[in-house]
N, C-alpha and C. Protein backbone atom coordinates (compact mmCIF):
# COMPACT_ATOMS: atom_id res chain seq x y z
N UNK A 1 -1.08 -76.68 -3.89
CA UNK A 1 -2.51 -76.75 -4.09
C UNK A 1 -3.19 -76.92 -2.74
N UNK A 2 -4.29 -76.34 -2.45
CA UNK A 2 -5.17 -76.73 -0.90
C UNK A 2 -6.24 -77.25 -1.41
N UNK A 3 -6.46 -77.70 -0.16
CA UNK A 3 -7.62 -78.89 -0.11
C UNK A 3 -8.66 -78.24 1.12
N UNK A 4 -9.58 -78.38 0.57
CA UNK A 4 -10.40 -77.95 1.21
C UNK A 4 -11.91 -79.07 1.89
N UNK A 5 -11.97 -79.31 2.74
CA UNK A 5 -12.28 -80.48 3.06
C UNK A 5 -14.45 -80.04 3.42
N UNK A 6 -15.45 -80.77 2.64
CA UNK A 6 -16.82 -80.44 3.40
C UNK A 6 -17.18 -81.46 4.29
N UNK A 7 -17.66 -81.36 5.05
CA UNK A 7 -18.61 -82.28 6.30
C UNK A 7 -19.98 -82.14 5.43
N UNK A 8 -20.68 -83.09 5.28
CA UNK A 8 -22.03 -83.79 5.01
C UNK A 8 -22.74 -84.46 6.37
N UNK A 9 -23.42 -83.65 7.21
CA UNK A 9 -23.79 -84.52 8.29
C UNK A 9 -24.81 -85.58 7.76
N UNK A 10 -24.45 -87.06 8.53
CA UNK A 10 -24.67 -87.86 8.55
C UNK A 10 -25.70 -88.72 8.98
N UNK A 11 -25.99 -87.87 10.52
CA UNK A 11 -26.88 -88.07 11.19
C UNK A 11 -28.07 -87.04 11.94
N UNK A 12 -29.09 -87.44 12.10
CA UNK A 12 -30.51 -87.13 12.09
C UNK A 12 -30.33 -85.61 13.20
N UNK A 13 -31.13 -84.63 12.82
CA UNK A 13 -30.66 -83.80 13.48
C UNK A 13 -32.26 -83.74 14.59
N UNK A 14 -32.22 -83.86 15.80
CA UNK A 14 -33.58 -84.22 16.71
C UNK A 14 -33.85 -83.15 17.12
N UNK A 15 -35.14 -83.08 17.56
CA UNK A 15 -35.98 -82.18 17.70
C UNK A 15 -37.00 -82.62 19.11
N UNK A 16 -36.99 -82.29 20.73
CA UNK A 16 -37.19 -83.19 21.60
C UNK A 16 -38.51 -82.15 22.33
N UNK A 17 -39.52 -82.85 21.88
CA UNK A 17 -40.60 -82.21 21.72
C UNK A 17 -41.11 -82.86 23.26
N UNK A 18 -41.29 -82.20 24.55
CA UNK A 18 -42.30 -82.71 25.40
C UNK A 18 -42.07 -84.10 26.05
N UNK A 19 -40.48 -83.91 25.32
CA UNK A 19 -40.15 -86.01 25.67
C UNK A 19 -40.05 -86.62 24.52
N UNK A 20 -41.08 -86.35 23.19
CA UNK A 20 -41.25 -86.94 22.15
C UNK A 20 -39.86 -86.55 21.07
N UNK A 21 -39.25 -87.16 20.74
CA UNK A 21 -37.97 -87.28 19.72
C UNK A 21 -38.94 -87.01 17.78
N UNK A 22 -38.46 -85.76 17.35
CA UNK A 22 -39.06 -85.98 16.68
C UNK A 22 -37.37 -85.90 15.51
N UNK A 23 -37.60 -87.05 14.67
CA UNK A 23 -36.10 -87.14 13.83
C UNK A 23 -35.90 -86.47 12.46
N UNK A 24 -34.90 -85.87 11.85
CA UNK A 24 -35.23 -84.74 10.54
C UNK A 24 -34.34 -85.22 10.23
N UNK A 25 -34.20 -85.01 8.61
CA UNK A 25 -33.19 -85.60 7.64
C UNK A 25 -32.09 -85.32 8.18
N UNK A 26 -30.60 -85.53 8.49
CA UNK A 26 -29.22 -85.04 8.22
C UNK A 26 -29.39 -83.88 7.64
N UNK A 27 -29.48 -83.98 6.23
CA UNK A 27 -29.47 -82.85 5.18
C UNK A 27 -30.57 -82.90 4.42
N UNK A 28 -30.86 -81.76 3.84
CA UNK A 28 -31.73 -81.64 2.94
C UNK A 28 -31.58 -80.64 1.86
N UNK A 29 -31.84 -80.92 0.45
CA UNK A 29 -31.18 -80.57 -0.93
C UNK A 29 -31.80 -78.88 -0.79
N UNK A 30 -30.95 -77.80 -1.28
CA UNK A 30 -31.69 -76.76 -1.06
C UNK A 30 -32.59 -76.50 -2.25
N UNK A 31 -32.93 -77.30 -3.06
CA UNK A 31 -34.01 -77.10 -3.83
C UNK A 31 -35.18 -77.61 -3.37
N UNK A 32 -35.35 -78.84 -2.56
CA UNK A 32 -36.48 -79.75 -1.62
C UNK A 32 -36.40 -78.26 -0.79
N UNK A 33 -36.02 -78.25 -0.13
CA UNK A 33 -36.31 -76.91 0.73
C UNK A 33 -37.14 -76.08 0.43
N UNK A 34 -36.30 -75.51 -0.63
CA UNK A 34 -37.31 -73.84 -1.51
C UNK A 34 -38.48 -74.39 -1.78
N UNK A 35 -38.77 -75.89 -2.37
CA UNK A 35 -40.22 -76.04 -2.66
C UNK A 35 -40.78 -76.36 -1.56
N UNK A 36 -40.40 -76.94 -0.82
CA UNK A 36 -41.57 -77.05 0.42
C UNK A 36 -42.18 -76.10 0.64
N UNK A 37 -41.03 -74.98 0.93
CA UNK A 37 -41.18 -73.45 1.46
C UNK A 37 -42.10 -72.74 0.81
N UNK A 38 -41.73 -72.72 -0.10
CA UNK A 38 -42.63 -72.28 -1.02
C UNK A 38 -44.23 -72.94 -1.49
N UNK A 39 -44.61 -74.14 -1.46
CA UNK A 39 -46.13 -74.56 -0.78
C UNK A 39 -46.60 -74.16 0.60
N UNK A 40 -45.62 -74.31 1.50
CA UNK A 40 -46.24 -73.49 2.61
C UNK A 40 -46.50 -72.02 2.72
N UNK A 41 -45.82 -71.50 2.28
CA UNK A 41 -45.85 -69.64 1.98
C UNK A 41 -47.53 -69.77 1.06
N UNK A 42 -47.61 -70.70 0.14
CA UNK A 42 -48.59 -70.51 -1.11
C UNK A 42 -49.73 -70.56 -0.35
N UNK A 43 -49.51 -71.73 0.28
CA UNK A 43 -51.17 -72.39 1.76
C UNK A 43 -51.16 -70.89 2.45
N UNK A 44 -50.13 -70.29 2.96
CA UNK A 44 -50.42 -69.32 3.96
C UNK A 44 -50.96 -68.37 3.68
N UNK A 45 -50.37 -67.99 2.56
CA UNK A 45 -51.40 -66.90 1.44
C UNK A 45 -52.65 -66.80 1.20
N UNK A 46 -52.98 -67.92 0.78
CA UNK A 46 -53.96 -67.97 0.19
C UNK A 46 -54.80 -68.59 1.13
N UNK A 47 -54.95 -68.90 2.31
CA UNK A 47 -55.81 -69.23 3.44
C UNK A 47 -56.15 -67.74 4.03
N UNK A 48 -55.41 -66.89 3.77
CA UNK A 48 -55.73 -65.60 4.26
C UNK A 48 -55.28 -65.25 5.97
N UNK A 49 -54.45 -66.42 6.37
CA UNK A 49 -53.67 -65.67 7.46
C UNK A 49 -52.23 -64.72 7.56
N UNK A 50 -52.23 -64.19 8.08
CA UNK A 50 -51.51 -63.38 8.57
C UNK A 50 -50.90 -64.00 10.11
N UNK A 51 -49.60 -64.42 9.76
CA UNK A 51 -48.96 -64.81 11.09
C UNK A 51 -48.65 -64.39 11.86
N UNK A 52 -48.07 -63.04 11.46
CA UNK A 52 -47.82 -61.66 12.27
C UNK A 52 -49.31 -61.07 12.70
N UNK A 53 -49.91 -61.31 12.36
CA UNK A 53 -51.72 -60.35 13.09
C UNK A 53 -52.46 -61.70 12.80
N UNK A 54 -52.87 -62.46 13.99
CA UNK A 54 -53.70 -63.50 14.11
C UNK A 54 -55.28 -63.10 14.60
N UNK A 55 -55.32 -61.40 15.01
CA UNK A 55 -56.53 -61.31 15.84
C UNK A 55 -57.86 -61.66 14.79
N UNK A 56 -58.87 -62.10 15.11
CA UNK A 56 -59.95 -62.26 13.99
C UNK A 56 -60.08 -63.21 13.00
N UNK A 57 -58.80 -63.85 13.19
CA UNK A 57 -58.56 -65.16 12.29
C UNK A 57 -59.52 -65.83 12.24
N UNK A 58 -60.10 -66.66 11.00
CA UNK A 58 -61.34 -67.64 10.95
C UNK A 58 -60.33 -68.92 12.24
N UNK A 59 -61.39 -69.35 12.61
CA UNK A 59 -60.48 -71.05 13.16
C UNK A 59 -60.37 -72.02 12.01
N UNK A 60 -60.80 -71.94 11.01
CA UNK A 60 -61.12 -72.96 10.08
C UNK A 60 -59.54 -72.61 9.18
N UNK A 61 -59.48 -71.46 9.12
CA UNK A 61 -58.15 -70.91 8.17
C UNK A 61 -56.82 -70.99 8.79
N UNK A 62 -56.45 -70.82 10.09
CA UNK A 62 -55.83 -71.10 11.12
C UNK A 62 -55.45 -72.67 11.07
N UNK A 63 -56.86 -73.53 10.88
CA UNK A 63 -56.37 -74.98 10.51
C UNK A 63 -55.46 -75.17 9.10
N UNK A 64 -56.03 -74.71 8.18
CA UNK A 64 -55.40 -74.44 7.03
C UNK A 64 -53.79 -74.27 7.24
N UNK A 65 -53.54 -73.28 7.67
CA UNK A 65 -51.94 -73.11 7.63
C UNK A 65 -51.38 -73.81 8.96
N UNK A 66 -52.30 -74.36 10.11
CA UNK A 66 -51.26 -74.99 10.71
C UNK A 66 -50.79 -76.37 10.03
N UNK A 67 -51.70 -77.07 9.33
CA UNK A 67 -51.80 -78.32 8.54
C UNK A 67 -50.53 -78.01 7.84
N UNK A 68 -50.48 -76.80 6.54
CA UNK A 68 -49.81 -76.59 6.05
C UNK A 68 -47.98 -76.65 6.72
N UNK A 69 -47.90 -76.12 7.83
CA UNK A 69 -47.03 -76.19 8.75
C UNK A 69 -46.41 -77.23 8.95
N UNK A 70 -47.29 -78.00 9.24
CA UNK A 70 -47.06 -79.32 9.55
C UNK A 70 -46.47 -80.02 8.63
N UNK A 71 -47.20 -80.56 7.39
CA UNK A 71 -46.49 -81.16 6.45
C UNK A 71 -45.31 -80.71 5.67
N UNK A 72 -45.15 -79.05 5.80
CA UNK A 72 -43.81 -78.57 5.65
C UNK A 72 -42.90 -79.63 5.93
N UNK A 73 -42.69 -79.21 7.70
CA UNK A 73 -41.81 -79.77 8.55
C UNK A 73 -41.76 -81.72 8.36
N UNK A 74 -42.78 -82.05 8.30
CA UNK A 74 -42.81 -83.47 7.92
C UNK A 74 -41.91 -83.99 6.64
N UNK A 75 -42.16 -82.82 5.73
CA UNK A 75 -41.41 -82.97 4.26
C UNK A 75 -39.74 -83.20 5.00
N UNK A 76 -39.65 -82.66 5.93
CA UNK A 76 -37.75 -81.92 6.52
C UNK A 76 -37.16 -83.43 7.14
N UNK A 77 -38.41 -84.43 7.57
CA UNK A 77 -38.39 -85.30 9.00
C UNK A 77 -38.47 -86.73 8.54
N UNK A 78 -37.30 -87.83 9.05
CA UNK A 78 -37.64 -89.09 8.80
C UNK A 78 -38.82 -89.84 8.58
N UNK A 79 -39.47 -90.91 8.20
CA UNK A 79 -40.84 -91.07 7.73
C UNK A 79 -41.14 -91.39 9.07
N UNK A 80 -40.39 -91.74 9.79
CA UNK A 80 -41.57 -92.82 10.94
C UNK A 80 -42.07 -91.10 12.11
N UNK A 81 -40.99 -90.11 12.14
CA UNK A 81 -41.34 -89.05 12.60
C UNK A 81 -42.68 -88.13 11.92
N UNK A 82 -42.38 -88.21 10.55
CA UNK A 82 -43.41 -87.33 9.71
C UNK A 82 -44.79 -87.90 9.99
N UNK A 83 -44.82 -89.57 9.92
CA UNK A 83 -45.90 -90.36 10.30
C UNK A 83 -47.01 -89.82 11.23
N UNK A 84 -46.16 -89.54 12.27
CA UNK A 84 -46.67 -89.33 13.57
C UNK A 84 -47.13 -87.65 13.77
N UNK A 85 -46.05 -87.04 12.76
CA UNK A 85 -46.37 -85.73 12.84
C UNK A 85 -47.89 -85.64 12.09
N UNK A 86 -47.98 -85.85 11.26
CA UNK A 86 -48.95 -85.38 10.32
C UNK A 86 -50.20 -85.87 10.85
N UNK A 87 -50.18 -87.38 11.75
CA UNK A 87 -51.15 -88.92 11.44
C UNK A 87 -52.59 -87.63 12.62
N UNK A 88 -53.31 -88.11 12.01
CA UNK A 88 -54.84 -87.18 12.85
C UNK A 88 -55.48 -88.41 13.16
N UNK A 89 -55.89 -88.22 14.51
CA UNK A 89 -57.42 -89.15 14.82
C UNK A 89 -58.42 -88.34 15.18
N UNK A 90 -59.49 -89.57 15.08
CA UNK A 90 -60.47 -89.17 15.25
C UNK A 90 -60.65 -89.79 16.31
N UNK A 91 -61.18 -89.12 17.60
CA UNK A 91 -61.38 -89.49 18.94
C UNK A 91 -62.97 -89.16 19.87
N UNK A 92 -63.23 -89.91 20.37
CA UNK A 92 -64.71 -89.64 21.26
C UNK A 92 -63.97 -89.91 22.35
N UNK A 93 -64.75 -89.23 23.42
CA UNK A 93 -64.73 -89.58 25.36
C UNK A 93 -62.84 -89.99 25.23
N UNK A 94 -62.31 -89.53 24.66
CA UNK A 94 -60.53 -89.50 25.05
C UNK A 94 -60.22 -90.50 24.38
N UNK A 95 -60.57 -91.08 23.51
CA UNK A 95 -60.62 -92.84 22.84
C UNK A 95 -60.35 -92.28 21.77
N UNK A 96 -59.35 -93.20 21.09
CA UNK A 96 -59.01 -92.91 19.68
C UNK A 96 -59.97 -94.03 19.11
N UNK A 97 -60.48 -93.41 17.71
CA UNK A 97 -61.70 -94.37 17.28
C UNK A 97 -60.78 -95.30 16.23
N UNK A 98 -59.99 -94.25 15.46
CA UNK A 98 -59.50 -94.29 13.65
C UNK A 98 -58.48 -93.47 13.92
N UNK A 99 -57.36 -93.66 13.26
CA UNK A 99 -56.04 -92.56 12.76
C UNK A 99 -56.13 -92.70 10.88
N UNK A 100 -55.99 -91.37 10.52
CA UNK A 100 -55.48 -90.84 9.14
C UNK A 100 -54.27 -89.96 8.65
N UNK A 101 -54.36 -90.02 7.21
CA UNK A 101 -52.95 -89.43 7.14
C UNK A 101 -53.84 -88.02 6.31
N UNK A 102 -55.42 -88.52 6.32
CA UNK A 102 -55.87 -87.26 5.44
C UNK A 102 -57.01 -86.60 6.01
N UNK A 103 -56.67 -85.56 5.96
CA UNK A 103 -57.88 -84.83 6.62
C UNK A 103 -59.15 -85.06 6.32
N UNK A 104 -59.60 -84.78 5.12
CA UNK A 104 -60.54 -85.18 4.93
C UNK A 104 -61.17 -86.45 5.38
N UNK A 105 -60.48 -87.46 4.60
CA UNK A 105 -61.33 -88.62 5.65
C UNK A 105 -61.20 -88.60 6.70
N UNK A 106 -60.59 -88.26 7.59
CA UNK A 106 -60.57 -88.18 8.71
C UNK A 106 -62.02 -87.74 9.26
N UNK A 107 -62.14 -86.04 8.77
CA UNK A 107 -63.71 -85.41 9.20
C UNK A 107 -64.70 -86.55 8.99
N UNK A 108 -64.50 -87.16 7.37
CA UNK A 108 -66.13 -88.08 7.19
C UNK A 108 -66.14 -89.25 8.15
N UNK A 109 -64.83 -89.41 8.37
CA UNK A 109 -65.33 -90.35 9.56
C UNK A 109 -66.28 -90.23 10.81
N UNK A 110 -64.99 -88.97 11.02
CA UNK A 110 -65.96 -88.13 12.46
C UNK A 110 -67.21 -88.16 12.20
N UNK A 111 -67.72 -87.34 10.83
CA UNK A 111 -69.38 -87.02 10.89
C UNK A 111 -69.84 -88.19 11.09
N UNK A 112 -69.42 -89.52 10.60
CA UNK A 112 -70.29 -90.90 10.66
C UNK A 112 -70.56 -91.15 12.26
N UNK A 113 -69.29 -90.50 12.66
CA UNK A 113 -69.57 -90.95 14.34
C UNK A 113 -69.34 -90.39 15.52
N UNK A 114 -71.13 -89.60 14.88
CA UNK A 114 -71.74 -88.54 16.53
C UNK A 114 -70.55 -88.44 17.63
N UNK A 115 -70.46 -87.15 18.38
CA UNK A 115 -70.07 -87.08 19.05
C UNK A 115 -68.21 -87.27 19.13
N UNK A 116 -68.20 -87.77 18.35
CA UNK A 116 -66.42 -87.62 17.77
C UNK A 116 -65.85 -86.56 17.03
N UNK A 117 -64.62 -86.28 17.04
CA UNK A 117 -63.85 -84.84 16.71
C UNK A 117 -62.49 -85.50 16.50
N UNK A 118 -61.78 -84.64 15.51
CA UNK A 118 -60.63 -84.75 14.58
C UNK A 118 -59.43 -84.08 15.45
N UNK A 119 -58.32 -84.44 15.46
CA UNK A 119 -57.08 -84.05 16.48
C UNK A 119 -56.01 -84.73 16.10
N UNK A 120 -55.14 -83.67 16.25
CA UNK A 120 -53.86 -83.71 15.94
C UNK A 120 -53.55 -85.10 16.72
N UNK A 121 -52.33 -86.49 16.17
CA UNK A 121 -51.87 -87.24 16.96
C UNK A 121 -50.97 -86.63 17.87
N UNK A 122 -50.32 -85.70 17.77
CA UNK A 122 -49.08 -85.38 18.57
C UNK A 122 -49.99 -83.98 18.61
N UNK A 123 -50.29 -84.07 19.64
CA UNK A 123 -51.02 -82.38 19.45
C UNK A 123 -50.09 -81.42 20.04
N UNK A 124 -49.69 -79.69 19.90
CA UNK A 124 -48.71 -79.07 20.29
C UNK A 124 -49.26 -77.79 20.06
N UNK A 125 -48.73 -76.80 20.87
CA UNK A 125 -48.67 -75.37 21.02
C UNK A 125 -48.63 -74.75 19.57
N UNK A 126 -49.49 -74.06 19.38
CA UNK A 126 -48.65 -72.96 18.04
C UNK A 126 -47.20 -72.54 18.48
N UNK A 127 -47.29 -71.73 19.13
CA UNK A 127 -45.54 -71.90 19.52
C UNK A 127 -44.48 -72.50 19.24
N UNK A 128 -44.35 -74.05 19.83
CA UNK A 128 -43.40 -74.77 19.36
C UNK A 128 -43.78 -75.05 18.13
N UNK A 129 -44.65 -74.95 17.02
CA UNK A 129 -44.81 -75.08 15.85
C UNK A 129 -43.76 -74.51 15.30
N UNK A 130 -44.12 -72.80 16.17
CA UNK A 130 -43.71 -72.09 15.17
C UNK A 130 -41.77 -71.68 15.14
N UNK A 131 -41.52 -72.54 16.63
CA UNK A 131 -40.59 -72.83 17.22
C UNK A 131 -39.60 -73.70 16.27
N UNK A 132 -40.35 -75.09 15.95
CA UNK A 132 -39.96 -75.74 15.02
C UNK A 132 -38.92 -75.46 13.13
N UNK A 133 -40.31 -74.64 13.15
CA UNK A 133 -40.35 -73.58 11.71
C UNK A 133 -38.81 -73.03 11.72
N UNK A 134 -38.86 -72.36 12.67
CA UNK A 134 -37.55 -71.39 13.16
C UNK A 134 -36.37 -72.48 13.24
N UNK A 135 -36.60 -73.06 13.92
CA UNK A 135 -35.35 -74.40 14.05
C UNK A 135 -34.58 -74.51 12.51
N UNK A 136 -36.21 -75.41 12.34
CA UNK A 136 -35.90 -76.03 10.49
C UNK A 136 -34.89 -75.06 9.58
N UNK A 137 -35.58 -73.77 9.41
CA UNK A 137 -35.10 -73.02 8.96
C UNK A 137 -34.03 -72.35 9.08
N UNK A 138 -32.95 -72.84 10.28
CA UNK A 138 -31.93 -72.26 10.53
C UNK A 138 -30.79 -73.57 10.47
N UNK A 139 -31.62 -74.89 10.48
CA UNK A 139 -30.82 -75.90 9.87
C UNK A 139 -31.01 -76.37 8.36
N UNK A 140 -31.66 -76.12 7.53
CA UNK A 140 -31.48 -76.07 6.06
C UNK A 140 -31.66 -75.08 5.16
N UNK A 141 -31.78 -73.79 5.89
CA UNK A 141 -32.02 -72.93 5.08
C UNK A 141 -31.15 -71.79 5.17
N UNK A 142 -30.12 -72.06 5.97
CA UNK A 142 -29.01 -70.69 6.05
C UNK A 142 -29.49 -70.27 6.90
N UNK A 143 -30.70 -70.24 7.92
CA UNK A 143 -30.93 -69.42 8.97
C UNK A 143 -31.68 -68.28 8.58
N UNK A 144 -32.32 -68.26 7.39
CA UNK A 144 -33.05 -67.01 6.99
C UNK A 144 -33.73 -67.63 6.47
N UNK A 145 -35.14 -67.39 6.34
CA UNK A 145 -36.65 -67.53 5.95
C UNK A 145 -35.93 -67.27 4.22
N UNK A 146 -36.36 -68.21 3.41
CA UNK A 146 -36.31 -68.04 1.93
C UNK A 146 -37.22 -67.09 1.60
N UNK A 147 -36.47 -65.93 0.26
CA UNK A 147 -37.79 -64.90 -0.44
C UNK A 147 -38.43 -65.93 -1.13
N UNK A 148 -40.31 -65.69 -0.59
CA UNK A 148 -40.70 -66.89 -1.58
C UNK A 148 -41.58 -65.65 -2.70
N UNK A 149 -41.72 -64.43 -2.09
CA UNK A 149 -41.90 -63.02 -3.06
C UNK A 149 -41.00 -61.83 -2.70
N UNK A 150 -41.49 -61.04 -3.72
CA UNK A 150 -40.72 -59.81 -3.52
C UNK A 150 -40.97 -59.49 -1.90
N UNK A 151 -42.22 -59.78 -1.59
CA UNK A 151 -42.51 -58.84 0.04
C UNK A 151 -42.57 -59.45 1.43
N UNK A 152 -42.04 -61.08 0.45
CA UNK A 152 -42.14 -62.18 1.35
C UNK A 152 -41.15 -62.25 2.51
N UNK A 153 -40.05 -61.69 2.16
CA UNK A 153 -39.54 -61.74 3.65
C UNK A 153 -39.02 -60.45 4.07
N UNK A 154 -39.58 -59.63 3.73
CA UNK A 154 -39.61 -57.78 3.76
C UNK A 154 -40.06 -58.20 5.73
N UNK A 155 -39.42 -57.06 6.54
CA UNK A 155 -39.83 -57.15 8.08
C UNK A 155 -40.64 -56.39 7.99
N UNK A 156 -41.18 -56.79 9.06
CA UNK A 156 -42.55 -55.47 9.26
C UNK A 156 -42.05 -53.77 9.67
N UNK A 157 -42.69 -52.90 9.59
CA UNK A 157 -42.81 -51.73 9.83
C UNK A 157 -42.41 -51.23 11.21
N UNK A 158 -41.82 -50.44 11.54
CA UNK A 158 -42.05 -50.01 12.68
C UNK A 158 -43.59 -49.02 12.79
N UNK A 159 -43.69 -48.96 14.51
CA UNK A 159 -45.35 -48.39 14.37
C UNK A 159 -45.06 -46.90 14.50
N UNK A 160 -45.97 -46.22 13.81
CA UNK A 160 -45.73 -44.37 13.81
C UNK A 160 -45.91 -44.14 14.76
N UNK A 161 -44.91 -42.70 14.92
CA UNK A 161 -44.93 -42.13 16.27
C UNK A 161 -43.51 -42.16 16.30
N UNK A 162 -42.90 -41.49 17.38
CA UNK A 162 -41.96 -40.86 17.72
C UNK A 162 -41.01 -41.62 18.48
N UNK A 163 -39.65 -42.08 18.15
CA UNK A 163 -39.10 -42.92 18.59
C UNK A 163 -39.08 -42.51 20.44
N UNK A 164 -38.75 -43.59 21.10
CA UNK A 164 -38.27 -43.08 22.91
C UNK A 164 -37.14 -42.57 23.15
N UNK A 165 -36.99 -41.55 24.11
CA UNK A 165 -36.12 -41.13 24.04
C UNK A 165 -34.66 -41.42 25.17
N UNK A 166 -35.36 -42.50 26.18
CA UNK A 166 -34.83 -43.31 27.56
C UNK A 166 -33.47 -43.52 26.75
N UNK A 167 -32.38 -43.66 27.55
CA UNK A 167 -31.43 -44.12 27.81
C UNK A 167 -31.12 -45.68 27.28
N UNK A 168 -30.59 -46.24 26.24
CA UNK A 168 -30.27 -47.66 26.43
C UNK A 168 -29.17 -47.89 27.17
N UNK A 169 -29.60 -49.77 27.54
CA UNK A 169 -28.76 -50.01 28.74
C UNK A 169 -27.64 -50.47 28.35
N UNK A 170 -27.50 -49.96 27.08
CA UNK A 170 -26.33 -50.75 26.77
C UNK A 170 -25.37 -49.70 27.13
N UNK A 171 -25.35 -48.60 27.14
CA UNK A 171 -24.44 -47.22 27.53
C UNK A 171 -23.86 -47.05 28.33
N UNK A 172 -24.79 -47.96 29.69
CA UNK A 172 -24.22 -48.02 30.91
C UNK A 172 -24.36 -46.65 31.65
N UNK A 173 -24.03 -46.58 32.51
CA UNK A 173 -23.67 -44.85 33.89
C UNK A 173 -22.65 -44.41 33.75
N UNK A 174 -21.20 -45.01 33.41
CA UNK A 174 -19.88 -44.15 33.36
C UNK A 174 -20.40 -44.09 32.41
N UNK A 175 -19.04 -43.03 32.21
CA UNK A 175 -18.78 -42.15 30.91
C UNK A 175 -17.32 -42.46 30.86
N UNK A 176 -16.77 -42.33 28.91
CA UNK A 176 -15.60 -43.02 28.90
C UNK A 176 -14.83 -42.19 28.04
N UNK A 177 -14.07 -41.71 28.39
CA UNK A 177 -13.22 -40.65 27.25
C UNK A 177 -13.03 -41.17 25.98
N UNK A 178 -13.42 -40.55 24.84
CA UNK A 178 -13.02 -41.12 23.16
C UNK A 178 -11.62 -41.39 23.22
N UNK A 179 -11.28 -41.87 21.88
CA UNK A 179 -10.01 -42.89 21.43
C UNK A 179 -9.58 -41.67 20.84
């Protein structure tokens, strides 16, 4: 009879953001997964961005799915990490006034107090966001973006027109007699 032995990692898999340690479950159930995934795909949709074509984007909708983004990955991340990921202040003249965990109050605060504006606690690049995303997804998800529709993880198109006809470098300059 064989035995076949699984590893369950144990420990926190890090994420070293700028200096900042940000900590993610060991593991995570692949059903917690698909649903996260799947609220974030739903936010992205239906905010009306397009991640692949950002030109013209509202800024307001852009907030929408980075938020969405965010609490994805927060869903993936120890609490005291998610904390920090998600936590927004509200700040005047570089001063944090108030921290929230909700947007909304967050804004009514702001409006109460002129001259203040809403910001990410850990503020970061779209990039490494989207950097992150990619990470996550290649540590609990098999490394492939989950179908959250039929067209949902369809690649994009190539653009019309006529392929090039240059040389790849993978061919190299010799030439090598067949087998």
């Amino acid at each position: 009879m064989a035995t076949k032995t699984f590893s369950i990692n144990t420990q926190p898999h890090v994420a070293d953001v700028g200096g900042t340690e940000l900590l993610f479950q060991p593991e995570v159930m692949g059903d917690d997964f698909m649903d996260a995934y799947a609220e974030l795909s739903n936010t992205q949709q239906n905010s009306g961005v397009d991640l692949d074509d950002l030109q013209g984007t509202d800024p307001a909708q852009l907030r929408v799915a980075a938020r969405a983004l965010r609490t994805f990955l927060a869903e993936l991340m120890l609490p005291e990490s998610a904390e920090l990921f998600t936590r927004l202040d509200v700040v005047r003249d570089g001063k944090v006034l108030k921290s929230f965990s909700d947007r909304d109050e967050a804004e009514k605060y702001a409006e109460d107090n002129p001259g203040s504006r809403v910001v990410d606690a850990l503020r970061l690049p779209d990039r490494v966001l989207v950097e992150l995303l990619e990470w996550a997804v290649e540590l609990f998800g098999g490394g492939k973006r989950p179908p959250t529709s039929s067209g949902g993880s369809a690649s994009k198109s190539t653009p019309p027109g006529t392929r090039g006809t240059g040389a790849s470098r993978s061919m190299g300059q010799t030439r090598t007699r067949g087998r």
